[in-house]
PDB file of N, CA and C in Angstrom:
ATOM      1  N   UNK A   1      -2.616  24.837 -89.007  1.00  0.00           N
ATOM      2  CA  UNK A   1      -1.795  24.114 -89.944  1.00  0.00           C
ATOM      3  C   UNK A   1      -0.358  24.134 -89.440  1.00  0.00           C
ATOM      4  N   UNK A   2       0.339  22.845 -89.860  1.00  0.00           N
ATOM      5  CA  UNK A   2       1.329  22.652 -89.025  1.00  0.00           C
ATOM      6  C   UNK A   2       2.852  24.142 -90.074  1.00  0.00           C
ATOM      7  N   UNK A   3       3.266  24.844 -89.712  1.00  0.00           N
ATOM      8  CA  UNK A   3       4.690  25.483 -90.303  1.00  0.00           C
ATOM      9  C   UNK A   3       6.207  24.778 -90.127  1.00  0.00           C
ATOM     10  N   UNK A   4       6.481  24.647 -89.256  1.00  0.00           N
ATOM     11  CA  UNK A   4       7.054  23.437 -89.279  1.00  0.00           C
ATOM     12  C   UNK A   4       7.457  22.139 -88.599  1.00  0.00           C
ATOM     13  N   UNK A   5       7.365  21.493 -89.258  1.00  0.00           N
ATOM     14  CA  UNK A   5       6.893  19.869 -89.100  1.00  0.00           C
ATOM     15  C   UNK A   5       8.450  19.675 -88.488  1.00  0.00           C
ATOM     16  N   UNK A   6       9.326  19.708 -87.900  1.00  0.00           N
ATOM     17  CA  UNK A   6      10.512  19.665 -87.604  1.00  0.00           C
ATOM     18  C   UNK A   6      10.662  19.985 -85.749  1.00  0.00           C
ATOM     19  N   UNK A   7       9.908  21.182 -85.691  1.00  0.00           N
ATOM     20  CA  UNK A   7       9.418  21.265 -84.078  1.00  0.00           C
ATOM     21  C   UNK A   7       8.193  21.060 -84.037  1.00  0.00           C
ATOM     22  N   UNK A   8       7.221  20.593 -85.424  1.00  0.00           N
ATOM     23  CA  UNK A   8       5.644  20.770 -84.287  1.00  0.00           C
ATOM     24  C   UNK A   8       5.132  21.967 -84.174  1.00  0.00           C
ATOM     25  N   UNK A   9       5.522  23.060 -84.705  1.00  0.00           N
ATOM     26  CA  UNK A   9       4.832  24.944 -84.689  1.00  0.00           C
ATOM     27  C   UNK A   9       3.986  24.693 -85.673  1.00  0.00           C
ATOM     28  N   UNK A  10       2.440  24.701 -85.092  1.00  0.00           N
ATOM     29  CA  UNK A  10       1.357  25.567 -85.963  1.00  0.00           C
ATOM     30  C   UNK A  10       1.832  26.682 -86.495  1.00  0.00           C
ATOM     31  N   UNK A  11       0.700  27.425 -87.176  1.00  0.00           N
ATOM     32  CA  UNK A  11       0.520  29.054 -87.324  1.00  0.00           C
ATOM     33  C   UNK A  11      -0.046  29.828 -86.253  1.00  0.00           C
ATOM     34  N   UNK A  12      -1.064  29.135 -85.651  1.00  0.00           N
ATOM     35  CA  UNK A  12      -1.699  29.511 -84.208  1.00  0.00           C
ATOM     36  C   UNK A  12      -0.372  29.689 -83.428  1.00  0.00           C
ATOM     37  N   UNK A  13       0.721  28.514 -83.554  1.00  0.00           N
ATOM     38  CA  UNK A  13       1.273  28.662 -81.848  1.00  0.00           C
ATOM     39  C   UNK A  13       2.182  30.255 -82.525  1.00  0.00           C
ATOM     40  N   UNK A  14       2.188  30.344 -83.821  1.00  0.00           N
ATOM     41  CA  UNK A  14       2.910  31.437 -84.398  1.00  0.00           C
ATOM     42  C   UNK A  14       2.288  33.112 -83.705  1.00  0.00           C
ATOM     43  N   UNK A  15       0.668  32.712 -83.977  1.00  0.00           N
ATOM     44  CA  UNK A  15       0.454  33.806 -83.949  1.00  0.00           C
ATOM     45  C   UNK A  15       0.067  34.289 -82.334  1.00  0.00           C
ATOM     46  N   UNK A  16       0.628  33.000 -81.566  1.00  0.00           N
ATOM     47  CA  UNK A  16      -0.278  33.000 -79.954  1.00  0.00           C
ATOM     48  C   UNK A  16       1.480  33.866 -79.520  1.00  0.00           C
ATOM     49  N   UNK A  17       2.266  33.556 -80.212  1.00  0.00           N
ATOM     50  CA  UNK A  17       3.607  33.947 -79.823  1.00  0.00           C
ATOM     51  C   UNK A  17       3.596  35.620 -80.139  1.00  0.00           C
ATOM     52  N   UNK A  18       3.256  35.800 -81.219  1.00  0.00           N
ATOM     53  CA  UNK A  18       3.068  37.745 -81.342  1.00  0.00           C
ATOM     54  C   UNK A  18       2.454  38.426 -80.413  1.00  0.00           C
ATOM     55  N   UNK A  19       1.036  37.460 -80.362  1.00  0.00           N
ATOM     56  CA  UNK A  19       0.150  38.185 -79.485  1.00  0.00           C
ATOM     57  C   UNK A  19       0.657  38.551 -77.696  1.00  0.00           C
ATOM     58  N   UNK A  20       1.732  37.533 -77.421  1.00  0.00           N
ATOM     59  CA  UNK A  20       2.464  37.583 -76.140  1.00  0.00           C
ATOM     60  C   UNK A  20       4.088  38.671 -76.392  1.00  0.00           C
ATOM     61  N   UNK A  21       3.828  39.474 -77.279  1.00  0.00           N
ATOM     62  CA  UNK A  21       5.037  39.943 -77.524  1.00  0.00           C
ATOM     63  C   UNK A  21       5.593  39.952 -78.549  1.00  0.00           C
ATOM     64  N   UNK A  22       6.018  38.875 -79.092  1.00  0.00           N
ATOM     65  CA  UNK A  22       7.321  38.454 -80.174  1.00  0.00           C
ATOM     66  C   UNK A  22       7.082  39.894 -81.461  1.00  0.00           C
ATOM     67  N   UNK A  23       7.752  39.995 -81.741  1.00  0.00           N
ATOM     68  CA  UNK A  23       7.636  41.027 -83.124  1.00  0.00           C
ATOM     69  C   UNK A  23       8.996  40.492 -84.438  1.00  0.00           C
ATOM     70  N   UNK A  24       9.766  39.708 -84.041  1.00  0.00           N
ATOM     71  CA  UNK A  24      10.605  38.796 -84.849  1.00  0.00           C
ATOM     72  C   UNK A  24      10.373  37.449 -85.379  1.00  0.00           C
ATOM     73  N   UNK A  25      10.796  37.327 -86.181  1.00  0.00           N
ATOM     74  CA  UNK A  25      11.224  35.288 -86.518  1.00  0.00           C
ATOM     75  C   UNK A  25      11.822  34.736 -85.181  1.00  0.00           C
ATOM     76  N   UNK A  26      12.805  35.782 -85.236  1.00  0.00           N
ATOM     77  CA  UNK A  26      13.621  35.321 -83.959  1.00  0.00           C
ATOM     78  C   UNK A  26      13.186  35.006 -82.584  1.00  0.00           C
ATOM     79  N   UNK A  27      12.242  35.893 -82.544  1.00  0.00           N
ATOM     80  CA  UNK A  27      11.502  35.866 -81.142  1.00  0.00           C
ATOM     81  C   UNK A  27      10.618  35.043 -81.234  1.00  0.00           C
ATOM     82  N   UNK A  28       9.858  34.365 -82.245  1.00  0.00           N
ATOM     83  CA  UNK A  28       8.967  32.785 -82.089  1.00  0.00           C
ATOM     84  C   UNK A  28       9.858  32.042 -82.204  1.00  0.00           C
ATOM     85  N   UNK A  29      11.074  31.638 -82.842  1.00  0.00           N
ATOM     86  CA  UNK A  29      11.886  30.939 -82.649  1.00  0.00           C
ATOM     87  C   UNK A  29      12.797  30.457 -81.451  1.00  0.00           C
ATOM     88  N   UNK A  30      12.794  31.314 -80.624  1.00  0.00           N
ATOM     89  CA  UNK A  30      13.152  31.504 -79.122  1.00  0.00           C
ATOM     90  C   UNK A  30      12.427  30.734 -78.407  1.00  0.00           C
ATOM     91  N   UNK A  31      11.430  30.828 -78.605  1.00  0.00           N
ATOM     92  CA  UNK A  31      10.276  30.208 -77.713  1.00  0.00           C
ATOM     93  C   UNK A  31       9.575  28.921 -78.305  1.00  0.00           C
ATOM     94  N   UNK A  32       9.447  28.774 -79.885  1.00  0.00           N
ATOM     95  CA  UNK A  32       8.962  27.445 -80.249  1.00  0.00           C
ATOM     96  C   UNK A  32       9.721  26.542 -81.018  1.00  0.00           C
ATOM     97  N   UNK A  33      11.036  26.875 -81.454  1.00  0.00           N
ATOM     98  CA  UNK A  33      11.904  26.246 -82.156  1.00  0.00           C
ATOM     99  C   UNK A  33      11.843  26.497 -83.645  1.00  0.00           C
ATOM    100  N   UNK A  34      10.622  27.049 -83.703  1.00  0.00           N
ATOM    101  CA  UNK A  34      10.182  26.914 -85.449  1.00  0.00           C
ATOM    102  C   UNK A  34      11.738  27.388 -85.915  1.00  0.00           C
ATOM    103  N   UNK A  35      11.884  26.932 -87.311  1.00  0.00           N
ATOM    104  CA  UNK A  35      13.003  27.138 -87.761  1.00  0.00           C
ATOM    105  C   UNK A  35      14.433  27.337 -87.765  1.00  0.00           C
ATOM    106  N   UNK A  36      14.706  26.431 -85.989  1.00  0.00           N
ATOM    107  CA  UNK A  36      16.155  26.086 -85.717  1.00  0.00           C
ATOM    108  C   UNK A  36      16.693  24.723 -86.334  1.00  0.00           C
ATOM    109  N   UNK A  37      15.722  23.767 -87.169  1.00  0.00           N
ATOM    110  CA  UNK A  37      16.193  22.562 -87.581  1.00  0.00           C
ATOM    111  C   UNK A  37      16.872  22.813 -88.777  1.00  0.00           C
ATOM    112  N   UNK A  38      15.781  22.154 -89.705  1.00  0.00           N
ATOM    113  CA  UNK A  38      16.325  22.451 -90.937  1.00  0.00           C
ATOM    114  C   UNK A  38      15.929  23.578 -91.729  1.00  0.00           C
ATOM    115  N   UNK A  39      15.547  24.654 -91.315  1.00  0.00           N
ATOM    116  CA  UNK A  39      14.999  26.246 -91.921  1.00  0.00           C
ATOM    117  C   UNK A  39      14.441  26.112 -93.023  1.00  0.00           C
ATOM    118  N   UNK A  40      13.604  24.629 -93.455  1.00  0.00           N
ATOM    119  CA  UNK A  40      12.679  25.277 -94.844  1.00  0.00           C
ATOM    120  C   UNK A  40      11.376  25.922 -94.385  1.00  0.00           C
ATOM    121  N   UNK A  41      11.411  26.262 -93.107  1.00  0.00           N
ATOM    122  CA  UNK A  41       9.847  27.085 -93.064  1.00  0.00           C
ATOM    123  C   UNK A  41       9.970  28.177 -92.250  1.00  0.00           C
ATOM    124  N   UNK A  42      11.373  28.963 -93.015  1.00  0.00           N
ATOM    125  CA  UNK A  42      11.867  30.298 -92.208  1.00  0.00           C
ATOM    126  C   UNK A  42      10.848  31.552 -92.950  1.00  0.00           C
ATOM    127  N   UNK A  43      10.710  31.482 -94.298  1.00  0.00           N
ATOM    128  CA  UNK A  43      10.481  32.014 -94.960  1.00  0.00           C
ATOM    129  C   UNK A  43       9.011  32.240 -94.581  1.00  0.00           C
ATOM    130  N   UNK A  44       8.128  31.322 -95.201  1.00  0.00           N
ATOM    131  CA  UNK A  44       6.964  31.130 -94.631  1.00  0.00           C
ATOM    132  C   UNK A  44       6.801  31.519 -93.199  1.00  0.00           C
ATOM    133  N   UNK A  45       7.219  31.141 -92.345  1.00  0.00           N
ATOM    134  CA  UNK A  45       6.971  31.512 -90.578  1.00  0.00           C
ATOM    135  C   UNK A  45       7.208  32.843 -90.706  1.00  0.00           C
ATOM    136  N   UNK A  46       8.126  33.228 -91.078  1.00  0.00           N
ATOM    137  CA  UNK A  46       8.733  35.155 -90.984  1.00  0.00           C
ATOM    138  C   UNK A  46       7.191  36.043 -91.581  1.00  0.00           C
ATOM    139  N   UNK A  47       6.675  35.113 -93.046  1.00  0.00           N
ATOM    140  CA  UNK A  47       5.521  36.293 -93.394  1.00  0.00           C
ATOM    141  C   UNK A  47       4.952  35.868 -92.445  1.00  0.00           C
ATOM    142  N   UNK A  48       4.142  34.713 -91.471  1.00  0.00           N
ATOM    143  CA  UNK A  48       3.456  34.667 -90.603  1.00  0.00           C
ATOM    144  C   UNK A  48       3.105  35.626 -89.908  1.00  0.00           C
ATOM    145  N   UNK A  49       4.263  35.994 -89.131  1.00  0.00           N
ATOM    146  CA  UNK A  49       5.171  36.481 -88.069  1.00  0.00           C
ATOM    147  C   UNK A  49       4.612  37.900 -88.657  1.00  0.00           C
ATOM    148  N   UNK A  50       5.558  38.495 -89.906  1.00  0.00           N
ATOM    149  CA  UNK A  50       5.093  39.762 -90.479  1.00  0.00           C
ATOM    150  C   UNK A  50       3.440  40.281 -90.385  1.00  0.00           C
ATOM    151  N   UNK A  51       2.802  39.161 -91.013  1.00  0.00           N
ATOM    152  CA  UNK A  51       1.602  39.558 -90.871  1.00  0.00           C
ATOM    153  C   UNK A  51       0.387  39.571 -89.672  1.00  0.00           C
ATOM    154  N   UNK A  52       0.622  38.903 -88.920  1.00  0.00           N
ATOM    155  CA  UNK A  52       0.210  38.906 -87.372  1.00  0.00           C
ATOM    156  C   UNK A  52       0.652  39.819 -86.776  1.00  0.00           C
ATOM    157  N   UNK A  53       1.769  40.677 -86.562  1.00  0.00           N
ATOM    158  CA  UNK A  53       2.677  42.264 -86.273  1.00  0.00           C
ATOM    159  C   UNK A  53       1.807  43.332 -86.965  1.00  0.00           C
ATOM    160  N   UNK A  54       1.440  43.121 -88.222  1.00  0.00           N
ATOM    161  CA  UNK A  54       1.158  44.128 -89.077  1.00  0.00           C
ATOM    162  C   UNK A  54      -0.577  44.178 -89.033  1.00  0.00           C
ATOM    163  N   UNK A  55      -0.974  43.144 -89.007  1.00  0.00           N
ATOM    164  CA  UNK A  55      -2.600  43.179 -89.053  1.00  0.00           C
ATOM    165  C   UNK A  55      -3.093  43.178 -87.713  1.00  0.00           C
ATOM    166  N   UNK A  56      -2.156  42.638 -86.865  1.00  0.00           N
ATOM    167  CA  UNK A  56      -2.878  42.606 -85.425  1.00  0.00           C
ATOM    168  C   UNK A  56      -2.971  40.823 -85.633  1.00  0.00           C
ATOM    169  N   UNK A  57      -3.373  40.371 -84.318  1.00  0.00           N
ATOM    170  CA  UNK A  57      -2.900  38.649 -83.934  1.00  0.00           C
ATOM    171  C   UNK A  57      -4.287  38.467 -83.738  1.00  0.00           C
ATOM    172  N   UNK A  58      -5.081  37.479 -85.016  1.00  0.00           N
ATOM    173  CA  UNK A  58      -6.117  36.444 -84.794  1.00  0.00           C
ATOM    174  C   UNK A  58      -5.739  35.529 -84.339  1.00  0.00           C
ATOM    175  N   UNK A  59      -6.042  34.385 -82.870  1.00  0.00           N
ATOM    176  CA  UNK A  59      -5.644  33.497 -82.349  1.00  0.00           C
ATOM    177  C   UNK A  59      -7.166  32.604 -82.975  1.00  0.00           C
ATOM    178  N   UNK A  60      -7.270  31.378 -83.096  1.00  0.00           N
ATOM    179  CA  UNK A  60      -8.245  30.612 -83.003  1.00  0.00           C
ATOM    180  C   UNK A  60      -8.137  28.985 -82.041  1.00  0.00           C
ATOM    181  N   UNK A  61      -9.074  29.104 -81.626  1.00  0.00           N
ATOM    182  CA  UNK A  61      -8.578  27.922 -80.274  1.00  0.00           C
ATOM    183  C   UNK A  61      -9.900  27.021 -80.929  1.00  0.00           C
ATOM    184  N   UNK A  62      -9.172  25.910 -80.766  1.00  0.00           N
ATOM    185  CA  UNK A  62     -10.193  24.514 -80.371  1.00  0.00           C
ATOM    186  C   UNK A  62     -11.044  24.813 -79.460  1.00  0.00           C
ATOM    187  N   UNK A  63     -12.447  24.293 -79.962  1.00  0.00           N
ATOM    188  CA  UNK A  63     -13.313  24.134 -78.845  1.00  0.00           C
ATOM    189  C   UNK A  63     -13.403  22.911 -77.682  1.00  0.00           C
TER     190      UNK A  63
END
């Protein structure tokens, strides 16, 4: 599902970004833009972010 529609960031590319490191907003934001436009999906992306750190990173890929 798209988070934000402003760069184009899934939740996948959210959680493909933890799994390579990131442990911030800041640090998927670095790398996918999510929430440098207009920040209505800072909030939302951050629990993403939180919970992919905290539970461990489910990725799911297209077949």
């Amino acid at each position: 599902m798209y988070v934000c529609i402003c760069k184009g960031v899934t939740d996948n590319a959210i959680r493909e970004q933890v799994a390579a490191g990131a442990r911030s907003l800041a640090d998927v934001s670095r790398a996918t833009g999510c929430s440098t436009q207009c920040g209505k999906c800072a909030c939302f992306a951050e629990s993403l972010v939180s919970e992919a750190v905290t539970k461990g990173v489910q990725v799911h890929r297209a077949a």
